[in-house]
N, C-alpha and C. Protein backbone atom coordinates (compact mmCIF):
# COMPACT_ATOMS: atom_id res chain seq x y z
N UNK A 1 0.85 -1.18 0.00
CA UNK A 1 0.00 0.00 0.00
C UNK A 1 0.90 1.24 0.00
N UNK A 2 0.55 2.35 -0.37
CA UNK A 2 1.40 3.02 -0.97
C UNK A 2 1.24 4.18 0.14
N UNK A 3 2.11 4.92 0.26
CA UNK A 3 2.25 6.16 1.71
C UNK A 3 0.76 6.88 1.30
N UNK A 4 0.94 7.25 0.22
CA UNK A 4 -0.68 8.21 0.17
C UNK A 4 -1.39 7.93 0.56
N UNK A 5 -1.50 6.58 -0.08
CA UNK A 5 -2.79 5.78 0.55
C UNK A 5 -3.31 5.66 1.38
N UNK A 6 -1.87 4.78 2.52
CA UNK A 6 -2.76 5.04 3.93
C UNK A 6 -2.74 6.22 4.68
N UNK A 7 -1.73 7.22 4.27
CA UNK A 7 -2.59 8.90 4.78
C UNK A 7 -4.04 8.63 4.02
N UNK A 8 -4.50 9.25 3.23
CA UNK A 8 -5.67 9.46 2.91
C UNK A 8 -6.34 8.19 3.75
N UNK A 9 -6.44 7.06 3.44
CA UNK A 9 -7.36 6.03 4.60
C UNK A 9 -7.34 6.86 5.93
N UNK A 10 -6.10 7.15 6.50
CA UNK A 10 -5.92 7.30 8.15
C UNK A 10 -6.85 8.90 8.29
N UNK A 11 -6.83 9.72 7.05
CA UNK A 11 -7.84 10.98 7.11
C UNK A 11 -9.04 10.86 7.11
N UNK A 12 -9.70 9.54 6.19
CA UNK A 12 -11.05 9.28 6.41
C UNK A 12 -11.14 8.62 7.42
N UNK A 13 -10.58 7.71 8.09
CA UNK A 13 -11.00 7.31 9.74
C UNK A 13 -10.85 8.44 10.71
N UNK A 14 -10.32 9.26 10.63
CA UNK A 14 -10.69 10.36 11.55
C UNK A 14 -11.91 10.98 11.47
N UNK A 15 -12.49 11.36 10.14
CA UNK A 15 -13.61 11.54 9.50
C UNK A 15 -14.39 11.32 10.11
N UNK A 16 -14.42 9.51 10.15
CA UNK A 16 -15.46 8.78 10.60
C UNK A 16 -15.74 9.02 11.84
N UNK A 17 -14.36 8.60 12.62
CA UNK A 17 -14.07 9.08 14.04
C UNK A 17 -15.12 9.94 14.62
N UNK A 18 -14.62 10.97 14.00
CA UNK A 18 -15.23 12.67 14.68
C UNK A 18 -16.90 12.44 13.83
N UNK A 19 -17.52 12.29 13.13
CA UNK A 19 -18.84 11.85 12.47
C UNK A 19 -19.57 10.56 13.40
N UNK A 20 -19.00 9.73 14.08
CA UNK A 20 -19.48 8.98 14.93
C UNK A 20 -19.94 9.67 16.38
N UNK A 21 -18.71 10.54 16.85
CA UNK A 21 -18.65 11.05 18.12
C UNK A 21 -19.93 12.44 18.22
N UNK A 22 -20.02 13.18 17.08
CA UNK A 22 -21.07 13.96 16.73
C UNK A 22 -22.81 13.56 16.62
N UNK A 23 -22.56 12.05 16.02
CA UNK A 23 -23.99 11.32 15.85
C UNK A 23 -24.43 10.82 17.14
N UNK A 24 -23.14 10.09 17.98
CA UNK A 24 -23.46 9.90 19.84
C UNK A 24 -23.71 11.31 20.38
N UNK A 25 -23.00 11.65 20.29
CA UNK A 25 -23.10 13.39 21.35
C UNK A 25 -24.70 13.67 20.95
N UNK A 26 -25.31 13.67 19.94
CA UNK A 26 -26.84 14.26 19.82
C UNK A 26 -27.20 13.32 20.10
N UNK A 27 -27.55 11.75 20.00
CA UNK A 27 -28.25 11.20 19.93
C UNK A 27 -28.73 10.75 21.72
N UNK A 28 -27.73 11.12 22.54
CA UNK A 28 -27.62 11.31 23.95
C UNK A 28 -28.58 12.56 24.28
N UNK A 29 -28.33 14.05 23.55
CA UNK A 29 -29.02 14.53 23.95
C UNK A 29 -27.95 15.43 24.64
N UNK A 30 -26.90 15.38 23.93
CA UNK A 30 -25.45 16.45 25.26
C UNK A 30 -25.04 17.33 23.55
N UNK A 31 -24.97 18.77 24.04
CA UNK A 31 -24.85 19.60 23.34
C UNK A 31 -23.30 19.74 23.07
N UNK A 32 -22.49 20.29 22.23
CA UNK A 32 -20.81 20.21 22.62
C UNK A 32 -20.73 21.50 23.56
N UNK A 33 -21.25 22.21 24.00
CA UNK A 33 -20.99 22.34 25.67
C UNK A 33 -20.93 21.79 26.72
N UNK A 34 -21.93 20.62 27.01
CA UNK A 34 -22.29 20.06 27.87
C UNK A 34 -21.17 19.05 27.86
N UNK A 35 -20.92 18.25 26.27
CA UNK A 35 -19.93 17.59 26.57
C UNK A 35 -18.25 17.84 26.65
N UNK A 36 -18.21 19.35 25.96
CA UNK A 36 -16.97 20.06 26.73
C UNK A 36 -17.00 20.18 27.86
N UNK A 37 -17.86 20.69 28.33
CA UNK A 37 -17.94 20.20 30.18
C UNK A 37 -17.43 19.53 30.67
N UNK A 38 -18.37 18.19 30.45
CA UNK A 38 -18.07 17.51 31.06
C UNK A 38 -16.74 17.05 31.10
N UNK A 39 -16.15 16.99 30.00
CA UNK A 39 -14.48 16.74 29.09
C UNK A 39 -13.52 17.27 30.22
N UNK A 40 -13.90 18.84 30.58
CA UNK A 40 -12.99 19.30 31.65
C UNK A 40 -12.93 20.51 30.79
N UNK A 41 -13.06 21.12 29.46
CA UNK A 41 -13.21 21.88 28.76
C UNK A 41 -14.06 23.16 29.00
N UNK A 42 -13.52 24.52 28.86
CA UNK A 42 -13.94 26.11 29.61
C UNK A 42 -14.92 25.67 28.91
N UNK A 43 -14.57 25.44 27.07
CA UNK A 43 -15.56 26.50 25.64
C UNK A 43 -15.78 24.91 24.86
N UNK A 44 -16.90 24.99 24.56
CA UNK A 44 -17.36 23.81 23.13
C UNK A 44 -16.37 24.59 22.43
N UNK A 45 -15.97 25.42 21.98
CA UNK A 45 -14.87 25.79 20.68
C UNK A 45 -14.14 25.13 20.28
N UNK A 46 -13.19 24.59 21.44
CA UNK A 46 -12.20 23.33 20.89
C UNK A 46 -12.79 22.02 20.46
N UNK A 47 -14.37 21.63 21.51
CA UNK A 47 -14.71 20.58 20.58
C UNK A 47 -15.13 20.35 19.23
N UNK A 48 -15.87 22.03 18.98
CA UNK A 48 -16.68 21.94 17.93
C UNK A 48 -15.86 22.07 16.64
N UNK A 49 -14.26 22.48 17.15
CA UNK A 49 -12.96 22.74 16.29
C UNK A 49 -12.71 21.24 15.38
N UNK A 50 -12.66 20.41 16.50
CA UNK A 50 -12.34 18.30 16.66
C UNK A 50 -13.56 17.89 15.47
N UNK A 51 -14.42 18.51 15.88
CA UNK A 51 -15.87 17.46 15.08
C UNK A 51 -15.73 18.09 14.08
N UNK A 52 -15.42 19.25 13.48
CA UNK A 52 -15.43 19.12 12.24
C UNK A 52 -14.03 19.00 11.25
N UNK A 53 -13.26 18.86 12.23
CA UNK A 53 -11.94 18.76 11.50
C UNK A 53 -11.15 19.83 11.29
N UNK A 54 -11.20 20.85 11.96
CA UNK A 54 -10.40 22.21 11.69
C UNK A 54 -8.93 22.15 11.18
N UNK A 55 -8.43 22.46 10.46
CA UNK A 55 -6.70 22.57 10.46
C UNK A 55 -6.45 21.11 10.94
N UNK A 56 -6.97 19.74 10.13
CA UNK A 56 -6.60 18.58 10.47
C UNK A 56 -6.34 18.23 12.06
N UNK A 57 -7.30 18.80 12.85
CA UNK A 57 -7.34 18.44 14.57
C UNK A 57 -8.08 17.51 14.09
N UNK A 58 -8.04 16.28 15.45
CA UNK A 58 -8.67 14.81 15.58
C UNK A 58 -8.53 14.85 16.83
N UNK A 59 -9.63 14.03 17.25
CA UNK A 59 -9.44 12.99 18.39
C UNK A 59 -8.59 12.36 19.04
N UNK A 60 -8.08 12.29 20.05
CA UNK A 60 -7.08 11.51 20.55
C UNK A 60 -7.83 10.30 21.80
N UNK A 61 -7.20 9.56 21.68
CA UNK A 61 -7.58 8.10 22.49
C UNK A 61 -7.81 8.70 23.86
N UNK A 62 -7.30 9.56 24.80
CA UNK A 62 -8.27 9.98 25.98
C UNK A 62 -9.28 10.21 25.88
N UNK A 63 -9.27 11.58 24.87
CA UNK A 63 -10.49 11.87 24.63
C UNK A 63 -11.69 11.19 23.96
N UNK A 64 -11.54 10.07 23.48
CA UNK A 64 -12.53 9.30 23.05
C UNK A 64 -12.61 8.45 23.82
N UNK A 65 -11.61 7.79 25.10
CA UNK A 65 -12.22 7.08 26.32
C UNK A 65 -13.06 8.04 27.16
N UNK A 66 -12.86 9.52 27.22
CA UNK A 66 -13.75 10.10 28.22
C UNK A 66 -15.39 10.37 27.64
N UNK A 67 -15.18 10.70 26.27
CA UNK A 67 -16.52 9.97 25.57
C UNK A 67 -17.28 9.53 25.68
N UNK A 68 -16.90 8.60 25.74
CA UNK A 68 -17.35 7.45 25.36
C UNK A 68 -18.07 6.71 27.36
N UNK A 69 -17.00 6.99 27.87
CA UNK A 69 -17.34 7.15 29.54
C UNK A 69 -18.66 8.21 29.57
N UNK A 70 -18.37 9.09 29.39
CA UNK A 70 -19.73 10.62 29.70
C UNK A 70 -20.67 9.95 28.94
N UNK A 71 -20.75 9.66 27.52
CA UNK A 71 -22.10 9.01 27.18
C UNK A 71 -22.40 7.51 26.88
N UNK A 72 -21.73 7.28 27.70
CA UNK A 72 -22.16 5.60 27.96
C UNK A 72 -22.05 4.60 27.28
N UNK A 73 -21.38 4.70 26.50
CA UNK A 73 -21.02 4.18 25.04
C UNK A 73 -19.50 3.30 24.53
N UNK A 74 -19.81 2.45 24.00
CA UNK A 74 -18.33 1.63 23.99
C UNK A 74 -17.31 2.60 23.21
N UNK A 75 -16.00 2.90 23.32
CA UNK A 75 -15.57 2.63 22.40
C UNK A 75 -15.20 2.47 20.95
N UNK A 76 -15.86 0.98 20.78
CA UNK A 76 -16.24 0.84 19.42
C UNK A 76 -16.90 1.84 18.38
N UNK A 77 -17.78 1.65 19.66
CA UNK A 77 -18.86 3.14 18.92
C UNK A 77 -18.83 4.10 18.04
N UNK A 78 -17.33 4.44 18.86
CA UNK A 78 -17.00 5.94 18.00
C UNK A 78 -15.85 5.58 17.16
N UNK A 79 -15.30 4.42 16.73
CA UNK A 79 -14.31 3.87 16.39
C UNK A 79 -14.84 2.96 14.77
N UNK A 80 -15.95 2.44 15.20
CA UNK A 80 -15.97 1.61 14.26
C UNK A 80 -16.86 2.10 12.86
């Protein structure tokens, strides 16, 4: 597989990533304030920066265990 390649793959799993974590966060019913909040986060700004991909920001594995912890949710969830 060729270097591009799996950059571009590893850009659309972030994609997905942050498109999973956006579809839980509403479907809970937690606004990205509430779940910047809860995160430990002043401003939704930085989250709402993550969910849509700003300047290639992503998710990092804490932050998708604390996630995934705040809305009750495996993991997988936001992963798969």
């Amino acid at each position: 597989m060729a270097k591009n390649e799996l950059d571009l793959e590893a850009e659309q799993f972030l994609d997905r990533v942050s498109a999973n974590v956006v579809k839980a966060r509403k479907s809970k019913g937690f606004s990205q304030l509430q779940l910047a909040t809860e995160m430990g986060y002043k401003s939704a700004s930085y989250l709402g920066r993550i969910e849509i991909r700003s300047e290639g920001q992503h998710f990092h594995l804490v932050q998708l265990y604390k996630i995934a912890k705040i809305l009750d949710i495996s993991i997988e969830e936001l992963v798969h």
